[in-house]
Protein backbone atom coordinates (compact mmCIF):
# COMPACT_ATOMS: atom_id res chain seq x y z
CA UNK A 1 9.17 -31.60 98.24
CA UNK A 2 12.39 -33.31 97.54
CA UNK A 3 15.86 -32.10 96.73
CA UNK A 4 18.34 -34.28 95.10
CA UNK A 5 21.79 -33.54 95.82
CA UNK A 6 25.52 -34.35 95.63
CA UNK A 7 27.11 -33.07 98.70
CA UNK A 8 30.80 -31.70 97.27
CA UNK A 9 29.39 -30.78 93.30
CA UNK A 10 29.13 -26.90 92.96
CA UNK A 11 25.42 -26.53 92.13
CA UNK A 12 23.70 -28.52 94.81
CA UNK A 13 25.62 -26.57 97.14
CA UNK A 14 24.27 -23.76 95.33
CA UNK A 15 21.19 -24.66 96.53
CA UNK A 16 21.79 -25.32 100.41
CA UNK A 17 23.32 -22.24 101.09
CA UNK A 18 20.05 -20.41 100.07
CA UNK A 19 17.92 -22.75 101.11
CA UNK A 20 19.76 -21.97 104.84
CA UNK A 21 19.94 -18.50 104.46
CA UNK A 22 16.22 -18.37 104.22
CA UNK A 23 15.96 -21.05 107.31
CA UNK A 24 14.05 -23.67 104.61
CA UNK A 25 14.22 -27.07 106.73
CA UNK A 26 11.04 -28.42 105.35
CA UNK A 27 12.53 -30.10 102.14
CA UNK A 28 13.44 -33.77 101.82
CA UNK A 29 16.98 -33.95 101.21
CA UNK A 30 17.97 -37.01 98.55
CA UNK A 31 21.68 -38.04 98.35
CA UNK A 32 23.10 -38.98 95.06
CA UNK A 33 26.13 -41.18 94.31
CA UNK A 34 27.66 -39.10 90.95
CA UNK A 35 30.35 -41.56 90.91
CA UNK A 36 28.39 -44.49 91.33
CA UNK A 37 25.96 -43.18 87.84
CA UNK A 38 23.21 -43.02 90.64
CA UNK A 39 22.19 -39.18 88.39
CA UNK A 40 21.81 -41.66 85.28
CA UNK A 41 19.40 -44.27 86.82
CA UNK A 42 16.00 -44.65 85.18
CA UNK A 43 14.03 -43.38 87.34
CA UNK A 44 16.06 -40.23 88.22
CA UNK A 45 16.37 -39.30 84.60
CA UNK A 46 12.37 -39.91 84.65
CA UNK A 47 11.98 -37.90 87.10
CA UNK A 48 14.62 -34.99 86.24
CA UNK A 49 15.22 -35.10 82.08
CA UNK A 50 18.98 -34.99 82.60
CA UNK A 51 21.34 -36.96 84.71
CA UNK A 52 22.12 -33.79 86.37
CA UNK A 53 22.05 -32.39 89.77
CA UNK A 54 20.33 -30.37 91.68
CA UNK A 55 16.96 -30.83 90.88
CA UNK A 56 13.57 -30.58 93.15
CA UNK A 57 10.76 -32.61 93.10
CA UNK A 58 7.22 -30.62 94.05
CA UNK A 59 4.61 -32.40 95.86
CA UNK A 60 2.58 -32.57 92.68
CA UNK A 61 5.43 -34.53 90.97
CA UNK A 62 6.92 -31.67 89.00
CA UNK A 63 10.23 -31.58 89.31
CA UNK A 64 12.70 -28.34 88.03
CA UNK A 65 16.19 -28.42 87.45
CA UNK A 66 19.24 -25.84 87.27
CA UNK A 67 20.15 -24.25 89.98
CA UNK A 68 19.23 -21.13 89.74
CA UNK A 69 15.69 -21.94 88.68
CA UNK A 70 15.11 -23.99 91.77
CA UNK A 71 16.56 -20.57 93.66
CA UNK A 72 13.85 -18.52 91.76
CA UNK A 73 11.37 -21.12 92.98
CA UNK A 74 12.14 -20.85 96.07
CA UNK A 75 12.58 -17.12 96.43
CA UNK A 76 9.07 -17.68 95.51
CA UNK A 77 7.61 -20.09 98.05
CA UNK A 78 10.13 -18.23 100.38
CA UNK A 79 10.29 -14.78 99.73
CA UNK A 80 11.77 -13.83 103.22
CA UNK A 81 14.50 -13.08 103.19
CA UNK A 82 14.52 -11.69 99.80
CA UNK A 83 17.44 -12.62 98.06
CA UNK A 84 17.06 -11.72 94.24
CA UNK A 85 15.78 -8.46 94.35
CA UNK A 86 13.09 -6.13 95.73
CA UNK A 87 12.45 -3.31 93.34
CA UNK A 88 12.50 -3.52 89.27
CA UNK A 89 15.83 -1.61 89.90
CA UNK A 90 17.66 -3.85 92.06
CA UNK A 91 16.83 -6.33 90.69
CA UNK A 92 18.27 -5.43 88.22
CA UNK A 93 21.33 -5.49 89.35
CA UNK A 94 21.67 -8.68 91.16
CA UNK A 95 20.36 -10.20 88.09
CA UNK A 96 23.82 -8.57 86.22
CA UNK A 97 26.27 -9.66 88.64
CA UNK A 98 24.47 -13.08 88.68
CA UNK A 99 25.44 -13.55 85.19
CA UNK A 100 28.93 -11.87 85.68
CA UNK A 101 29.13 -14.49 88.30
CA UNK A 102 28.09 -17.06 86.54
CA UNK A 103 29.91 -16.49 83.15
CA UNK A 104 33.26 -15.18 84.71
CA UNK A 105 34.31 -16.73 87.13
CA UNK A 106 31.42 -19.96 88.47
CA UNK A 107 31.39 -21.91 85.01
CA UNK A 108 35.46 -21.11 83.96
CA UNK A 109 35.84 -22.72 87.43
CA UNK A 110 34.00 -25.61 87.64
CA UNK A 111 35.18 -26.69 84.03
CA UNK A 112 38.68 -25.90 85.56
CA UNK A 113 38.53 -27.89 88.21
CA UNK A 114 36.13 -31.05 86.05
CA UNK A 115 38.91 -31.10 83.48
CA UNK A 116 42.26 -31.11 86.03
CA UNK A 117 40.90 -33.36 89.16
CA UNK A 118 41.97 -37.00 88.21
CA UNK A 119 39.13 -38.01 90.70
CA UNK A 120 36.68 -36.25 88.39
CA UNK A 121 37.23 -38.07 85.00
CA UNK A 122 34.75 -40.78 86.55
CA UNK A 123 32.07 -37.98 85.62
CA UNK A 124 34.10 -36.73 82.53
CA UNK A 125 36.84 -37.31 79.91
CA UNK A 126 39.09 -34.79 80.74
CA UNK A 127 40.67 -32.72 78.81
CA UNK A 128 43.74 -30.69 80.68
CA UNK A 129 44.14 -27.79 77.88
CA UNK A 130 40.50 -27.06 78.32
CA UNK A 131 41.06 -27.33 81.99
CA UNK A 132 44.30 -24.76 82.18
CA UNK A 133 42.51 -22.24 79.94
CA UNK A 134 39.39 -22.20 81.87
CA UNK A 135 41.53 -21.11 85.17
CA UNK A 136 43.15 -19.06 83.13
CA UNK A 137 39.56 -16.87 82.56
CA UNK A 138 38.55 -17.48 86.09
CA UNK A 139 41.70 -15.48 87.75
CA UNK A 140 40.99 -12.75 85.32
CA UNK A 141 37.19 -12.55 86.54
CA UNK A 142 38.15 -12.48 90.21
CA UNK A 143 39.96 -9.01 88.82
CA UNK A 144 36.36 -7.85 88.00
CA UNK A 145 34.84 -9.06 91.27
CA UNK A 146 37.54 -7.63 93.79
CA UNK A 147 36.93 -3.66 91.61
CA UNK A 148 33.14 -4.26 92.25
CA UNK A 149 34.08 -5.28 95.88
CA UNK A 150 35.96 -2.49 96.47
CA UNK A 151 33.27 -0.28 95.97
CA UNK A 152 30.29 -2.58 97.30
CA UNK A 153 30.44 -4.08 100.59
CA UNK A 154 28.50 -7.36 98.69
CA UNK A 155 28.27 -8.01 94.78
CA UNK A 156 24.82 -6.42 93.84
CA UNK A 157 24.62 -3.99 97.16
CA UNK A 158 24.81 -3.52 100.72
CA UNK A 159 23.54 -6.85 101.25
CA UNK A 160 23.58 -10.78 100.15
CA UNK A 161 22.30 -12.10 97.22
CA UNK A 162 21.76 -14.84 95.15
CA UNK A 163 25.31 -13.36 92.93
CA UNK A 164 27.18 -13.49 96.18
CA UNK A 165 26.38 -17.67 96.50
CA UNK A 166 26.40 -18.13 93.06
CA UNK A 167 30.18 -16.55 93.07
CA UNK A 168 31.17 -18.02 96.32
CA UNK A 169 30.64 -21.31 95.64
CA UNK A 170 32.56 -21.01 92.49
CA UNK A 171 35.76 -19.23 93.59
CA UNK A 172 35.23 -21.87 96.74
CA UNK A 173 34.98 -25.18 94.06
CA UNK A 174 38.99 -24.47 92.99
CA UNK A 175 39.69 -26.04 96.93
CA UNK A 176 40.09 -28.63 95.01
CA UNK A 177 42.61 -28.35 92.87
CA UNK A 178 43.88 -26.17 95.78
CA UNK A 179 44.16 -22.74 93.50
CA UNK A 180 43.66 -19.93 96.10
CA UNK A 181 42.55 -16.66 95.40
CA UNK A 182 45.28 -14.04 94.43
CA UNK A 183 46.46 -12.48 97.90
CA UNK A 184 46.41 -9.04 95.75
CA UNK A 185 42.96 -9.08 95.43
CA UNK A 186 41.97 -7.94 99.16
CA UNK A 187 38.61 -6.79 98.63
CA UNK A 188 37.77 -10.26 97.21
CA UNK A 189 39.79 -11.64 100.29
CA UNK A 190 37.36 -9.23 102.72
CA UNK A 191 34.77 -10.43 101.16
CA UNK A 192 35.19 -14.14 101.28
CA UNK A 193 36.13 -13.92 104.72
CA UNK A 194 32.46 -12.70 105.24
CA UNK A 195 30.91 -15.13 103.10
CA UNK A 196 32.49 -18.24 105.16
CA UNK A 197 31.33 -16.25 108.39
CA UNK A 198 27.98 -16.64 107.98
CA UNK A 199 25.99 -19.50 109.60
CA UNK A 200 24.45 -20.29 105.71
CA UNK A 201 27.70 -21.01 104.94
CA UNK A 202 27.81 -24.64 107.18
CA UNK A 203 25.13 -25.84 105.03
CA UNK A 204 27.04 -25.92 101.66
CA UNK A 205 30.68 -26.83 103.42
């Protein structure tokens, strides 16, 4: 198999940091050039249907895109150590704070940070209002997060899952347009302390 990947974009890193928590080192790793257009080459857009990244190429030439589909995948191929759910119940749940991840705080994010970052209008006319307002939803999403955290030592339980990389790497993503979390919000603090603890977290740094 083969992974192509962008090594600073949000969703690759996605990826990586499951791939390590699981201890996956069996994958091909592919660098792509986003500035360079190297996503929007032929034969990549042959391959994946959309000049976008991640997206994983199986041995029998099928290749899936989105990030969390190629998590799903994996979880599959992988399923130690379980990272999306055990039981129909928890489940469940990590599925819900994926999405809350996802729709909160990981997409308001990234569009904040695609529409303010001069070095990012390569990729994307920007468009600063669209930019502001999308931060603007973000910091109200961490307010959700850091209640959850304070009653949950991780997003969907007592331990790691997918929602904790998927809302990670999001809140992590505003480095660059160097917005740092809200020093009120200490549960979220406590919590992203752990997250950059763990040895996974090298792999999508």
């Amino acid at each position: 198999m083969k992974l192509y990947d962008t090594a600073m974009a949000p969703n690759p890193r996605r990826v990586r940091w499951f791939m390590a928590e699981k201890g996956i080192g069996d994958i091909e790793i592919v660098q792509l050039n986003l500035i360079q257009g190297q996503h929007k080459q032929a034969d990549y857009l042959a391959k994946a249907g959309l000049p976008n990244v991640p997206a994983l190429e199986l041995d029998d030439g099928t290749t899936i895109t989105e990030s969390l589909a190629i998590c799903r995948y994996l979880e599959a191929r992988y399923p130690e150590p379980n990272l999306f759910g055990r039981t129909p119940e928890e489940a469940a749940v990590v599925e819900m704070w994926t999405r809350r991840a996802e729709m909160l705080v990981a997409n308001p994010f990234m569009l904040g940070v695609r529409h303010t970052h001069p070095a990012l209008a390569a990729l994307e006319a920007p468009n600063p209002p669209v930019g502001e307002y999308n931060k603007e939803i973000g910091l109200k999403g961490l307010k959700v997060l850091d209640r959850r955290l304070g009653e949950s030592e991780w997003l969907a339980g007592e331990r790691l899952t997918i929602a904790d990389i998927i809302a990670f790497i999001g809140i992590d993503f505003t480095r660059m347009i160097k917005l740092p979390i809200p020093e009120e919000l200490t549960n979220l603090h406590r919590w992203a302390d752990a997250m950059r603890s763990r040895p996974a977290a090298k792999a999508a740094m």
